[in-house]
Protein backbone atom coordinates (compact mmCIF):
# COMPACT_ATOMS: atom_id res chain seq x y z
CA UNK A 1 0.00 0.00 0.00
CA UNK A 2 3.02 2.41 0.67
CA UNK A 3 4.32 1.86 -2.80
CA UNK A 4 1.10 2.72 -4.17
CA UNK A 5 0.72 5.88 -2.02
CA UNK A 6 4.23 7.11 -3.65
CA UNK A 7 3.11 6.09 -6.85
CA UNK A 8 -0.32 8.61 -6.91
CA UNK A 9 1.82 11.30 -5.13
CA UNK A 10 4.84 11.55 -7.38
CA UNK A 11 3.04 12.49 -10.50
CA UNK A 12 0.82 15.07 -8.86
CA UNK A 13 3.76 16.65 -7.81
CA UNK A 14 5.50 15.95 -10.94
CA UNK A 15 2.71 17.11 -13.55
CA UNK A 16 2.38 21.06 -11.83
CA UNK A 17 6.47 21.25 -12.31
CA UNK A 18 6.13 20.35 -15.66
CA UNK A 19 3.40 22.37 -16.75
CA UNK A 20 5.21 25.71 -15.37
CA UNK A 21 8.31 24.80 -16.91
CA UNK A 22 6.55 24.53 -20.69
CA UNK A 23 4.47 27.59 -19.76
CA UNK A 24 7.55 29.95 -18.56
CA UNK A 25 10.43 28.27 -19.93
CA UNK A 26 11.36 28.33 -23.69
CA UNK A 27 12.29 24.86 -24.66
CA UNK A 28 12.21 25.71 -28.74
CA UNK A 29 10.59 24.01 -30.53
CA UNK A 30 8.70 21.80 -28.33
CA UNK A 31 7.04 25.27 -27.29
CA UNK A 32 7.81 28.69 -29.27
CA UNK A 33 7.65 31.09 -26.48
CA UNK A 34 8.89 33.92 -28.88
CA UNK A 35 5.51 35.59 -28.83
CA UNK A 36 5.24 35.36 -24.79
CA UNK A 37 3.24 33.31 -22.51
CA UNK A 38 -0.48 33.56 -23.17
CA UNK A 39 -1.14 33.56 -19.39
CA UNK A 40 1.26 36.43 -18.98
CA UNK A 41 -1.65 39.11 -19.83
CA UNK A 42 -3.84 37.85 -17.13
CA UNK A 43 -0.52 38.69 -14.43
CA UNK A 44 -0.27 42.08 -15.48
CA UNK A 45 -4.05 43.30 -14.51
CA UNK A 46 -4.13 43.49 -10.65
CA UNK A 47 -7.83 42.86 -10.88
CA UNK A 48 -7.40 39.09 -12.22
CA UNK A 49 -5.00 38.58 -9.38
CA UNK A 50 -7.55 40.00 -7.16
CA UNK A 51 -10.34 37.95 -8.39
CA UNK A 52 -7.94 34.93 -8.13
CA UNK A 53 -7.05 35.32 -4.93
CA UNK A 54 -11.27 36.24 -3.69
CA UNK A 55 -11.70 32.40 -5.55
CA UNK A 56 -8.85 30.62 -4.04
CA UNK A 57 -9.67 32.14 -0.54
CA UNK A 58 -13.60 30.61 -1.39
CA UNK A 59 -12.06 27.52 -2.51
CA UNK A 60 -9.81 27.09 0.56
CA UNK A 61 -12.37 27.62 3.51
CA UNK A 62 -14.81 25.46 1.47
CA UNK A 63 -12.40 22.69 1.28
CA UNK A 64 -11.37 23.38 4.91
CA UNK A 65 -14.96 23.39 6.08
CA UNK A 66 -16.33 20.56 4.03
CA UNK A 67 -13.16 18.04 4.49
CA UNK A 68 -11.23 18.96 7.60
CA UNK A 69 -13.16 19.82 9.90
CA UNK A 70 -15.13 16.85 10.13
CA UNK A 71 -11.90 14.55 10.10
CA UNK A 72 -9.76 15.96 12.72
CA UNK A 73 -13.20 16.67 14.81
CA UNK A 74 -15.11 13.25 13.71
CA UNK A 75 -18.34 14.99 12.76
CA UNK A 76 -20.87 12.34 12.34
């Protein structure tokens, strides 16, 4: 069971490294990055980050409230 553990946790750590390398790194030509990153418009308007932020905040206390909570406290 330990070796199976590893084996779900390695790629989901794995897969988020690779996707910010092809997204910020130019590796030509596997991706052309000579025009810029398409994501790197969103960065540069404080009211996406904003909006971001206002979603990941939601996201966290939902996930916090909905998962958490009721397994450290056993909620029935």
């Amino acid at each position: 069971m330990r070796s199976a553990g590893i084996r779900v946790v390695i790629p989901q750590i794995i897969l988020p490294i690779y996707f910010q390398i092809v997204e910020w790194v130019p590796l030509y030509p596997w991706n052309d990055l000579a025009d810029g990153n398409s994501q790197q418009p969103l960065w540069q308007r404080i009211w996406s980050l904003r909006i971001a932020v206002a979603l990941y905040g939601i996201w966290f206390v939902l996930q916090v409230a909905n998962w958490w909570v009721p397994y450290f406290f056993r909620s029935t």
